[in-house]
C-alpha atoms as a PDB file:
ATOM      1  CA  UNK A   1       0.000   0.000   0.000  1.00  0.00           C
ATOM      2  CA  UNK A   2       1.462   3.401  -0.971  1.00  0.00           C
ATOM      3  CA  UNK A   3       2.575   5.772   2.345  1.00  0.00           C
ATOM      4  CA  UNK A   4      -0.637   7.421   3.154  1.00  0.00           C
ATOM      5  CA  UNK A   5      -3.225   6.113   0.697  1.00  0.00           C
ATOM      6  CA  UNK A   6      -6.227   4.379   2.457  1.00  0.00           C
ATOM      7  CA  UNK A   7      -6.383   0.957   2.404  1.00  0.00           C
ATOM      8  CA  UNK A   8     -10.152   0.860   2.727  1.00  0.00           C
ATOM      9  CA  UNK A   9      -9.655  -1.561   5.348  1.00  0.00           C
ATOM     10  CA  UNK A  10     -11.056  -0.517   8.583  1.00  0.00           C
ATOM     11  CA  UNK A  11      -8.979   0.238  11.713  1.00  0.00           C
ATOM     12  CA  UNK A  12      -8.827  -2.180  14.586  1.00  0.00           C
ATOM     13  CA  UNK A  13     -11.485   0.022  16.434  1.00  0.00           C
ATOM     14  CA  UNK A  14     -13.768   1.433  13.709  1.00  0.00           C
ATOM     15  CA  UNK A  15     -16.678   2.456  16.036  1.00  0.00           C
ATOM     16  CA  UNK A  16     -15.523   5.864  16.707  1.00  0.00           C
ATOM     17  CA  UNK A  17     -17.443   8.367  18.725  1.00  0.00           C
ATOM     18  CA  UNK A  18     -17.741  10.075  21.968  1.00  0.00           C
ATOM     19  CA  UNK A  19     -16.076   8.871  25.243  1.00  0.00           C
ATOM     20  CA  UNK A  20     -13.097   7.857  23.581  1.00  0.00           C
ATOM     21  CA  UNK A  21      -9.456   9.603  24.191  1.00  0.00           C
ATOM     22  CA  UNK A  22      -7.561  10.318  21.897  1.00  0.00           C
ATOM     23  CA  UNK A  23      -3.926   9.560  21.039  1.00  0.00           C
ATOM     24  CA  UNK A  24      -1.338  12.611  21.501  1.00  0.00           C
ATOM     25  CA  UNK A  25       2.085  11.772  20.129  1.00  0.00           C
ATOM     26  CA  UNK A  26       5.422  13.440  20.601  1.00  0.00           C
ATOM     27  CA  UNK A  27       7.763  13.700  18.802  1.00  0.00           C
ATOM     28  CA  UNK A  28       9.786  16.531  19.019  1.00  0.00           C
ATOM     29  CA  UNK A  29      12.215  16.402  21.712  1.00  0.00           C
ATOM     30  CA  UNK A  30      12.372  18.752  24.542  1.00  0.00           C
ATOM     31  CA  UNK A  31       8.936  18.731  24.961  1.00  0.00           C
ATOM     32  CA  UNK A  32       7.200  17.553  28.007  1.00  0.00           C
ATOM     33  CA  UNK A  33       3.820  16.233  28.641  1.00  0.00           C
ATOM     34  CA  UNK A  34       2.271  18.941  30.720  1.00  0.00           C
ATOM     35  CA  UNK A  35       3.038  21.312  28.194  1.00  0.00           C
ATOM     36  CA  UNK A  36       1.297  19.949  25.455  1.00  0.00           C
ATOM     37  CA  UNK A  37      -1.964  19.401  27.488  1.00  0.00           C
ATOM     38  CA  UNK A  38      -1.506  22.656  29.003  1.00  0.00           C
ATOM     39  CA  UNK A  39      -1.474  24.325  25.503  1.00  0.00           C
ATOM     40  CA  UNK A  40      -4.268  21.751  24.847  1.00  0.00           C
ATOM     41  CA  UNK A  41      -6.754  22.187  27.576  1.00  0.00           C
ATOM     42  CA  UNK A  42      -5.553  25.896  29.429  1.00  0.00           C
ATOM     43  CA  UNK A  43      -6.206  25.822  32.616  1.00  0.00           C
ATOM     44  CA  UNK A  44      -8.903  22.826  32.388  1.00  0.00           C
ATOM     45  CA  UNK A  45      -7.058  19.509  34.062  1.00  0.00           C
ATOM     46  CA  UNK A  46     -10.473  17.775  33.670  1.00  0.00           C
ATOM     47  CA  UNK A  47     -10.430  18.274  30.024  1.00  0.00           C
ATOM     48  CA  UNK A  48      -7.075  16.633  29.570  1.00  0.00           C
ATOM     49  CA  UNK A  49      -8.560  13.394  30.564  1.00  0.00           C
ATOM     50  CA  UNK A  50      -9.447  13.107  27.050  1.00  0.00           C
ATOM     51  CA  UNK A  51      -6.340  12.688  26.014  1.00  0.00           C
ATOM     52  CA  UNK A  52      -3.598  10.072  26.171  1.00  0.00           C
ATOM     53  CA  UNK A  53      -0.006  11.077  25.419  1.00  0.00           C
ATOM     54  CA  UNK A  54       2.803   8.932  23.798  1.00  0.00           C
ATOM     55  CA  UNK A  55       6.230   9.780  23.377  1.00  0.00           C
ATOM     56  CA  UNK A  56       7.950   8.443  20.270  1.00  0.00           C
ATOM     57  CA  UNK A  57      10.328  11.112  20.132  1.00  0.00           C
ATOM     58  CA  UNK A  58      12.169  11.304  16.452  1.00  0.00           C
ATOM     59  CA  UNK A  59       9.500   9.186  15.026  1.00  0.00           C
ATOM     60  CA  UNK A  60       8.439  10.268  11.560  1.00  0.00           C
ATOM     61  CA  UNK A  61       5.112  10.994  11.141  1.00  0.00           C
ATOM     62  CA  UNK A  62       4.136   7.578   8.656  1.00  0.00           C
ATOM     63  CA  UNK A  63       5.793   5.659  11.632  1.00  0.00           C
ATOM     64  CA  UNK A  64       3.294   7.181  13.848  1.00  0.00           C
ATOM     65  CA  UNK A  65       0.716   6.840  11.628  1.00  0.00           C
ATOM     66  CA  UNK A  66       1.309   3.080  11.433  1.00  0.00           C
ATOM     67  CA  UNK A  67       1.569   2.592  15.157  1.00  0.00           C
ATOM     68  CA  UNK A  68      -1.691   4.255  15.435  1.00  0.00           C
ATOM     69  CA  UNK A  69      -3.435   2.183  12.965  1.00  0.00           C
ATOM     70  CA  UNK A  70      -1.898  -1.046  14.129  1.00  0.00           C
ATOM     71  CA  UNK A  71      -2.995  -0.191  17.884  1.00  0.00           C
ATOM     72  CA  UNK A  72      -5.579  -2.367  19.576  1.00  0.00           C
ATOM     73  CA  UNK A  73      -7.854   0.289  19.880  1.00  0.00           C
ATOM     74  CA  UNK A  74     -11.116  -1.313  21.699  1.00  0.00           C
ATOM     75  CA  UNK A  75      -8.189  -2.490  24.669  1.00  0.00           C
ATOM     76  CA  UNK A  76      -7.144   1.285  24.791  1.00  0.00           C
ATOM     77  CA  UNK A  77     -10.615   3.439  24.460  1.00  0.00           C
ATOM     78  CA  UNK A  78      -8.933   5.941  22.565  1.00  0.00           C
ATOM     79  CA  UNK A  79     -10.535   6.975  18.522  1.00  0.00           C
ATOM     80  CA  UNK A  80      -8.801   4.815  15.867  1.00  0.00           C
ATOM     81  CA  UNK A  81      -9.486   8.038  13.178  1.00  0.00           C
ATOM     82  CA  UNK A  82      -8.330  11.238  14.822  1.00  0.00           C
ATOM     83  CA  UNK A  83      -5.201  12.060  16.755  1.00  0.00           C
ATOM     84  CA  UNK A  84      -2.482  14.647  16.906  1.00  0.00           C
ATOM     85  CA  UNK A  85       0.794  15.018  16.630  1.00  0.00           C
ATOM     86  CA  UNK A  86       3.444  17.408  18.451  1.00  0.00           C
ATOM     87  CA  UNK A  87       6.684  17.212  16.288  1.00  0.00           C
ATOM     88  CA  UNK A  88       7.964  20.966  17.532  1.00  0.00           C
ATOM     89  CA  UNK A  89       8.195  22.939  20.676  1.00  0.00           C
ATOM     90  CA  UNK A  90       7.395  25.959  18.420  1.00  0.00           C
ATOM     91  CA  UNK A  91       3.324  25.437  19.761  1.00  0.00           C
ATOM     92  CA  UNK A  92       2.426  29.151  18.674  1.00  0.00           C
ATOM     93  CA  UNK A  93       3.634  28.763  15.533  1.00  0.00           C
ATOM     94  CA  UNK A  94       3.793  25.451  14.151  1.00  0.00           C
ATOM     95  CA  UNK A  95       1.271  24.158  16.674  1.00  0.00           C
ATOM     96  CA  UNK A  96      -0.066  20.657  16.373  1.00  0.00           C
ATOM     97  CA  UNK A  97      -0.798  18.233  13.344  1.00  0.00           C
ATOM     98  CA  UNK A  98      -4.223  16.605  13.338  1.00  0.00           C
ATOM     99  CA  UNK A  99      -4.082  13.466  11.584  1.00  0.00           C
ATOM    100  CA  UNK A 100      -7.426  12.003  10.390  1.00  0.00           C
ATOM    101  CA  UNK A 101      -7.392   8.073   8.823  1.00  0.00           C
ATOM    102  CA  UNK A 102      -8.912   6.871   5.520  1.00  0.00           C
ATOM    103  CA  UNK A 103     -10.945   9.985   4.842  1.00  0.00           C
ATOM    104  CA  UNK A 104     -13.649  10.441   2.584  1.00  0.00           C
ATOM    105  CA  UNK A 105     -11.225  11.392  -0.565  1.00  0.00           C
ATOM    106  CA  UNK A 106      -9.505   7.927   0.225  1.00  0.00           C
ATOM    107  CA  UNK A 107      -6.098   8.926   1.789  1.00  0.00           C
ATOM    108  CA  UNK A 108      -4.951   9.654   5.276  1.00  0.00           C
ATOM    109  CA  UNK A 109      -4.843  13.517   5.761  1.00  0.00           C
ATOM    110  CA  UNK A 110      -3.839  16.442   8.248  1.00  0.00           C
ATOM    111  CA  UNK A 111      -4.140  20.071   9.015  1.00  0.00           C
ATOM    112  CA  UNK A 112      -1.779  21.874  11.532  1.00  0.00           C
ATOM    113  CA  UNK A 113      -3.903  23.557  13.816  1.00  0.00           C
ATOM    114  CA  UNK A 114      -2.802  25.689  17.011  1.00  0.00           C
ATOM    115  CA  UNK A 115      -3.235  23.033  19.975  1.00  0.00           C
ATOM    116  CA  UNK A 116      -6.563  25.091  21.685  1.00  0.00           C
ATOM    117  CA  UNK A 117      -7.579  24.833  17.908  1.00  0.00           C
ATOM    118  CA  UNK A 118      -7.077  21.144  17.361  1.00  0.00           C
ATOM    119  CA  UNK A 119      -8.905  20.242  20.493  1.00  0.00           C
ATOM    120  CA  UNK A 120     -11.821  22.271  19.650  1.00  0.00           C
ATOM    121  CA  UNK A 121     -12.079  20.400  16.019  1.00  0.00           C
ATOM    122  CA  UNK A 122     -11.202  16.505  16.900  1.00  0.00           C
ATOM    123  CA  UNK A 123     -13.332  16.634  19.739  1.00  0.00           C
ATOM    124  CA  UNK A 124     -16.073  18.251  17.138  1.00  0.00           C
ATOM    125  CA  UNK A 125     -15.256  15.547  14.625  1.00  0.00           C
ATOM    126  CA  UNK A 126     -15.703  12.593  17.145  1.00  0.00           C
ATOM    127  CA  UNK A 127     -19.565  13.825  17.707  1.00  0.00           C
ATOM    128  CA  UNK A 128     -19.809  14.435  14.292  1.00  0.00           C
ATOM    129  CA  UNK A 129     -20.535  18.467  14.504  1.00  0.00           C
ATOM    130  CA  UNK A 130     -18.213  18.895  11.947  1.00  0.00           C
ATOM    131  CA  UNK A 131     -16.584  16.526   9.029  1.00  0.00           C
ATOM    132  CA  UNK A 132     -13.255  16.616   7.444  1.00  0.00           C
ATOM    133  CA  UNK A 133     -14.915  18.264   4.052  1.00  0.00           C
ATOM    134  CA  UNK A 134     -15.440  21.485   5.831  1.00  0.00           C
ATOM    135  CA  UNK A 135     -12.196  21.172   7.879  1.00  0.00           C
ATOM    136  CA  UNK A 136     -10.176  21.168   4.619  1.00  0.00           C
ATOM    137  CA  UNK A 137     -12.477  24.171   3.656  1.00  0.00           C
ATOM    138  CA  UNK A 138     -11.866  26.177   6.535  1.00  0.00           C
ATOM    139  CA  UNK A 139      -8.077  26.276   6.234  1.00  0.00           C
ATOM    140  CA  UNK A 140      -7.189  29.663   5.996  1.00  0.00           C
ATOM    141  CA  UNK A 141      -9.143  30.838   9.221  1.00  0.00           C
ATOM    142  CA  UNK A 142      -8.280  28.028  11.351  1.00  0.00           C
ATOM    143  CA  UNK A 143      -4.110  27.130  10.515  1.00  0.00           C
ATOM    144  CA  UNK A 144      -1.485  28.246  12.389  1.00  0.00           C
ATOM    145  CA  UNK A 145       0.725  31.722  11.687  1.00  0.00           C
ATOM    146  CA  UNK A 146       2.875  29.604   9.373  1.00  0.00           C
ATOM    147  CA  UNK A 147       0.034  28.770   7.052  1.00  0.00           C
ATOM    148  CA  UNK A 148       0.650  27.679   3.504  1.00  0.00           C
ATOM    149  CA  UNK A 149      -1.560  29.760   1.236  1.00  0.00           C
ATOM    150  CA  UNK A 150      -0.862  31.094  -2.002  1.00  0.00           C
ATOM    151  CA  UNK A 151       2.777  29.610  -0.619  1.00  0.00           C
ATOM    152  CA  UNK A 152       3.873  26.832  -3.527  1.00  0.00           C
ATOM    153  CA  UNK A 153       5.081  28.423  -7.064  1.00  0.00           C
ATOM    154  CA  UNK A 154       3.636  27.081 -10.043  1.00  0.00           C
ATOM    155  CA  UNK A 155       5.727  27.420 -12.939  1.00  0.00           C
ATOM    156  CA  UNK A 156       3.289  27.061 -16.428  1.00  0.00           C
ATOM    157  CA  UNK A 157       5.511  26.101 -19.129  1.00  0.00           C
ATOM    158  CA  UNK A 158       2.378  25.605 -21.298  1.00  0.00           C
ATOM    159  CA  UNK A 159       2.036  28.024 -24.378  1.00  0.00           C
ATOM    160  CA  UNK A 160      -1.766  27.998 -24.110  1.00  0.00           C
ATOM    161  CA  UNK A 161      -3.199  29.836 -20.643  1.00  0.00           C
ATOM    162  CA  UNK A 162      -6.326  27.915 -20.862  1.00  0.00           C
ATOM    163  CA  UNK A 163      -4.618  24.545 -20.464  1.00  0.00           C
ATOM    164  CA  UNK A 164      -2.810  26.625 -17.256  1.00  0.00           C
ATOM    165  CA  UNK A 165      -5.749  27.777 -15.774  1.00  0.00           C
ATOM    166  CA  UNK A 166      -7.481  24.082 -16.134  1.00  0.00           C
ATOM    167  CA  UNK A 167      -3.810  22.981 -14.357  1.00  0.00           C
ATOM    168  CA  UNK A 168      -3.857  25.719 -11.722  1.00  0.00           C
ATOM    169  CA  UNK A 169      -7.340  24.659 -10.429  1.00  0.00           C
ATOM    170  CA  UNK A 170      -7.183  21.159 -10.062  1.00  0.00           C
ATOM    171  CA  UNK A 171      -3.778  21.396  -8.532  1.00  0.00           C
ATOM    172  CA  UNK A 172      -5.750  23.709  -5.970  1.00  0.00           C
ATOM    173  CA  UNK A 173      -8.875  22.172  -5.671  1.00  0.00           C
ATOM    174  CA  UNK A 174      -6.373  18.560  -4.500  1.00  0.00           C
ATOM    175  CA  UNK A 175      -8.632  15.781  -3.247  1.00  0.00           C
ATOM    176  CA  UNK A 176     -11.447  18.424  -1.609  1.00  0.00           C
ATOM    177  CA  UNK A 177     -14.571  17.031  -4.223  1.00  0.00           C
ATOM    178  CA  UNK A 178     -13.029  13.626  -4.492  1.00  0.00           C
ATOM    179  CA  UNK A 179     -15.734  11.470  -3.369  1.00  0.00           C
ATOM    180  CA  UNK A 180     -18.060  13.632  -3.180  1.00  0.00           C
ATOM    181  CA  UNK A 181     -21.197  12.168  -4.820  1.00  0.00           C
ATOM    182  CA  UNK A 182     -23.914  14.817  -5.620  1.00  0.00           C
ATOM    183  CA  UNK A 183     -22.153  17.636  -7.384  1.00  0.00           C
ATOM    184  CA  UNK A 184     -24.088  19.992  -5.383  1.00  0.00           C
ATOM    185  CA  UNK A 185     -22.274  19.392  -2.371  1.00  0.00           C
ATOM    186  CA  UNK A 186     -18.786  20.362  -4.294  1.00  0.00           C
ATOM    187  CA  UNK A 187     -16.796  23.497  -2.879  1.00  0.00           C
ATOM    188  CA  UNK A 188     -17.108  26.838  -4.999  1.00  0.00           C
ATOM    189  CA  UNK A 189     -13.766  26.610  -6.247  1.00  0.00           C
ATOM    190  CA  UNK A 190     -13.584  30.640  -5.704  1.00  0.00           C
ATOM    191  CA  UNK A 191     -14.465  29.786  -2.059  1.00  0.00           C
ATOM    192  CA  UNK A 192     -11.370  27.310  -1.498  1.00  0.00           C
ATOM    193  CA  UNK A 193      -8.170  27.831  -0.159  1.00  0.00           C
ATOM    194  CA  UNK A 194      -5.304  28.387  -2.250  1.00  0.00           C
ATOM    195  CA  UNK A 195      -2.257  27.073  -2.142  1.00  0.00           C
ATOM    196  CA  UNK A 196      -0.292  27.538  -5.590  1.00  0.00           C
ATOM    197  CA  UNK A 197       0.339  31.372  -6.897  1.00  0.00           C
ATOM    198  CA  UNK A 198       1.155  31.236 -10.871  1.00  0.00           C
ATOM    199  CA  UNK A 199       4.894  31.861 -11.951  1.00  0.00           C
ATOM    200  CA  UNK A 200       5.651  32.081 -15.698  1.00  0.00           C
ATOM    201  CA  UNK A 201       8.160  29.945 -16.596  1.00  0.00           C
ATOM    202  CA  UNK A 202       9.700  32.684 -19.291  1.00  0.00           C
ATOM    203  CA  UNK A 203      11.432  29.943 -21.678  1.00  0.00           C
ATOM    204  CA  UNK A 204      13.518  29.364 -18.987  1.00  0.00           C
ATOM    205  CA  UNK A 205      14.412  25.091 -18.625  1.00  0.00           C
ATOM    206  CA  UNK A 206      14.138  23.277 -15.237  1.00  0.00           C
ATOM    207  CA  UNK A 207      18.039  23.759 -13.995  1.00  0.00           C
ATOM    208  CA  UNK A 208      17.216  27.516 -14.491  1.00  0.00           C
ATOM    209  CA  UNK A 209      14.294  27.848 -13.407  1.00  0.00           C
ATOM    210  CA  UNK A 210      15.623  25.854 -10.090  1.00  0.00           C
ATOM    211  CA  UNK A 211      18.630  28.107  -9.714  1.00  0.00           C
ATOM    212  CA  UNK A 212      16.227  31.258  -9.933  1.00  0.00           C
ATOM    213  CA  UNK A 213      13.908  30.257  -7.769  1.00  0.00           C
ATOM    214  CA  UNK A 214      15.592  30.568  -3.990  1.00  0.00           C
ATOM    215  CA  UNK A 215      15.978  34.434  -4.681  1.00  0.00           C
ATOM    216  CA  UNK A 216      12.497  34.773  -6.534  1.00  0.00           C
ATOM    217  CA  UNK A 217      10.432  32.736  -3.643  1.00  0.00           C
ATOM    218  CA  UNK A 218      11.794  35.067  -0.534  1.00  0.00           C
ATOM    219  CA  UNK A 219      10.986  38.110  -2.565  1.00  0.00           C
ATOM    220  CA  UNK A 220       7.574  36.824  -2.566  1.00  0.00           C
ATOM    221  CA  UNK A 221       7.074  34.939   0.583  1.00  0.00           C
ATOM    222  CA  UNK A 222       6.809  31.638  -1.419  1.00  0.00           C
ATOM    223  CA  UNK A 223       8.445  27.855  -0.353  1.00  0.00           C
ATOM    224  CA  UNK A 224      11.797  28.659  -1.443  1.00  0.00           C
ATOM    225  CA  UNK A 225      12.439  24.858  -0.808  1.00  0.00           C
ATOM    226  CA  UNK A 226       9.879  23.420  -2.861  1.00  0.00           C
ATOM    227  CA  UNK A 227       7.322  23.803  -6.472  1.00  0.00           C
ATOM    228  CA  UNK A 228       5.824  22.734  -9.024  1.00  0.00           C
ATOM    229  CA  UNK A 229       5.834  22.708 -13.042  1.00  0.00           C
ATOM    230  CA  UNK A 230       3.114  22.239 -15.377  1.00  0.00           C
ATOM    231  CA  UNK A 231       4.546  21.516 -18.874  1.00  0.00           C
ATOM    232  CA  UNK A 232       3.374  19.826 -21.927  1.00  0.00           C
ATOM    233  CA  UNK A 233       3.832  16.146 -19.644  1.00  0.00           C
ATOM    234  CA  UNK A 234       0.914  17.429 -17.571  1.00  0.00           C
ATOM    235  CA  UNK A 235      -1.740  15.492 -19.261  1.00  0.00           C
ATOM    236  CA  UNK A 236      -0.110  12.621 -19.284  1.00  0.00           C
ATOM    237  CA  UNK A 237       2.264  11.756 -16.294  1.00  0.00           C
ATOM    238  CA  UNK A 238       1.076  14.810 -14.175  1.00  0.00           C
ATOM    239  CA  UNK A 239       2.603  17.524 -12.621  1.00  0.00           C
ATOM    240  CA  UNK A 240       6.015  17.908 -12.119  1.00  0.00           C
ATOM    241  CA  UNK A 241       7.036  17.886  -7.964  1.00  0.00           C
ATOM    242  CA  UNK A 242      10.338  19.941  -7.614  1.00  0.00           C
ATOM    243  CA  UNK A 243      12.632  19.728  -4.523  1.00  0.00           C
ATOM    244  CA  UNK A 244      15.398  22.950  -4.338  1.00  0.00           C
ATOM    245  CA  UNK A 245      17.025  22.095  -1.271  1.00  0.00           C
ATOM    246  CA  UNK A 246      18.678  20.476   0.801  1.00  0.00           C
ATOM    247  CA  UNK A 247      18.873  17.743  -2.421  1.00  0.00           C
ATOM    248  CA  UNK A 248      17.768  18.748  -5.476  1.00  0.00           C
ATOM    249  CA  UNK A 249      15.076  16.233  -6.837  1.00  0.00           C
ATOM    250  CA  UNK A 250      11.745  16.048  -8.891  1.00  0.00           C
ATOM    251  CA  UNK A 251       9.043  13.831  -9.294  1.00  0.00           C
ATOM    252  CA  UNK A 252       5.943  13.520 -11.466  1.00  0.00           C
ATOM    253  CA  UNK A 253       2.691  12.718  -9.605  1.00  0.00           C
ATOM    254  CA  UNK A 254      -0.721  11.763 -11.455  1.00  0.00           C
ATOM    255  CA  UNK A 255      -4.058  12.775 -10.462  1.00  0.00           C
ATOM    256  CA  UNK A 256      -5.709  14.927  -7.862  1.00  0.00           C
ATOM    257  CA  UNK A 257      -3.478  14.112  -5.505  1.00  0.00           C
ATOM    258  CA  UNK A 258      -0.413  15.868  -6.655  1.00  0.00           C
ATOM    259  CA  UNK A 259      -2.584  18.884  -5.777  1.00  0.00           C
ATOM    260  CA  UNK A 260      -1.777  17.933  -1.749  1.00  0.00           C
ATOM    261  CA  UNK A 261       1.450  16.752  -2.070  1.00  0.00           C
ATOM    262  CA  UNK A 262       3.539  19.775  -0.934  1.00  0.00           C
ATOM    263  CA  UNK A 263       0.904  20.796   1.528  1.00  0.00           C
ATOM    264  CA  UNK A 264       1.492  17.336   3.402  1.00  0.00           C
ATOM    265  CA  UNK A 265       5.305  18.098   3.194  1.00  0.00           C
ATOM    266  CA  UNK A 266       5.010  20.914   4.362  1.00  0.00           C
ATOM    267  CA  UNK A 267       2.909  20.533   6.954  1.00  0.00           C
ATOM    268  CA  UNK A 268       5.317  17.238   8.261  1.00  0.00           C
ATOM    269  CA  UNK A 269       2.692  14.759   7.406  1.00  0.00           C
ATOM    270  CA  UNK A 270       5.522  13.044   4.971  1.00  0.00           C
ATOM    271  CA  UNK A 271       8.662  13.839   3.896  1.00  0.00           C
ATOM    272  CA  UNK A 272       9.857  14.234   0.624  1.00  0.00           C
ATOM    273  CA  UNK A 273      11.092  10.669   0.257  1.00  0.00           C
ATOM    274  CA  UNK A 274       7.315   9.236   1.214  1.00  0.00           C
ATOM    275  CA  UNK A 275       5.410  11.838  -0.786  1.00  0.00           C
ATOM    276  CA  UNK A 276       7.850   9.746  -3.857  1.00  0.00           C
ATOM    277  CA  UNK A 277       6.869   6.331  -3.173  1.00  0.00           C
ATOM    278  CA  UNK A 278       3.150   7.507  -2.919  1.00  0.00           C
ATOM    279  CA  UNK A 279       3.067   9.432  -6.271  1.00  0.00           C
ATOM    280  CA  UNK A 280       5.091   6.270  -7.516  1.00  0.00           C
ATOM    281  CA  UNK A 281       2.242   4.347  -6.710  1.00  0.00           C
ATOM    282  CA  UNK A 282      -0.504   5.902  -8.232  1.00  0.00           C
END
């Protein structure tokens, strides 16, 4: 199975609702229990019953991601779907990562939400008050201070805009209507965030376009480490996935998915090197 794609398989507790904890991993070091459920729960020790912590300090997210889903889940009363994820001390800015399993779009997904935040919205989810379609829709008021909109370059190397602008949307619009079954019920794509600004590629090729980047992304607040291409392969093999730094690397990812797949970099819900054997197994 590729690194977060649902298996369709349910998890070993798949009766999730309320009176269950939930899971709170660690993994950044130099971060302590009571601080998490502090930033959690302020100033409400009763609340933080709700949650049960677990250090796995250094742990990659997928490695946490398949410890939760392997758990014995009915043994532990905690939800099998939702749980969160400390991987920095940086809790006002980088906050906590919500994970949610097998969603509706058919892949395991995650917002970073300040911790207050992310309590507020898995314990929402568990009653079902809110779903994960409207979570992904409410991204720009809800992320933390480091949020990712308009943040990933798109580079159109196409010579006709329309074919750009038919790129540019689905690469924004990622997995949100996937599944969705009455059209009705699909997001205004006006109304969704944002996460790729256009770049013209001006004739330039990949290596130059890679070299120019660094300089051109901090002049405009954009991922200096990361993009994307559309060229004439688009239709065929998908976008192109570039990597600046620390290694320079590319990929070509198929589908709606490619769409996500700097988001869930960035946001440290895969690296680089898992986002590669998912689009590789598409």
């Amino acid at each position: 199975m590729p690194i977060s794609e649902s298996s369709g398989a349910p998890t070993p507790e798949s009766e999730d609702g309320p009176g269950l904890a939930f899971k709170v991993y660690i993994t950044a070091s130099d971060l302590e229990e009571a601080a998490v459920l502090e930033a959690l729960c302020p100033g409400n020790a009763e609340d933080a019953e709700n949650f049960k912590v677990e250090k796995l300090v250094g742990q990659k997210t997928q490695h946490v991601i398949q410890r939760h889903r392997d758990a014995n889940h009915n043994e532990s009363g905690t939800n099998s779907k939702l749980f969160l994820v400390f991987d920095s001390p940086d809790l006002s800015e980088r906050g906590t990562l919500l994970v949610t399993l097998d969603e509706y779009h058919g892949f395991d997904d995650g917002v970073r939400l300040l911790p207050d935040d992310a309590n507020g919205v898995i314990s929402s989810m568990s009653i079902s008050n809110e779903d994960w379609y409207t979570v992904r829709q409410d991204v720009p008021d809800s992320m933390t201070p480091m949020i990712p909109l308009d943040h990933f370059a798109l580079y159109n190397a196409l010579t006709r805009r329309e074919d750009f602008n038919y790129a540019l949307m689905a690469m924004n619009k990622g997995l949100q209507d996937v599944g969705v079954s009455d059209p009705a019920e699909e997001g205004d794509v006006d109304e969704l965030p944002k996460f790729y600004k256009p770049v013209r590629a001006l004739n330039r090729n990949l290596d130059q376009i890679i070299s120019d980047h660094p300089l051109y992304a901090h002049e405009q607040g954009l991922d200096e480490a990361h993009f994307a291409l559309i060229d004439g392969e688009y239709r065929h093999k998908g976008a192109l996935l570039v990597q600046v730094s620390p290694d320079r690397d590319s990929f070509r990812c198929e589908g709606e998915v490619a769409g996500e797949i700097l988001r869930w970099v960035f946001i440290n819900l895969m690296t680089w090197d898992d986002a590669k054997d998912l689009a590789g197994g598409q």
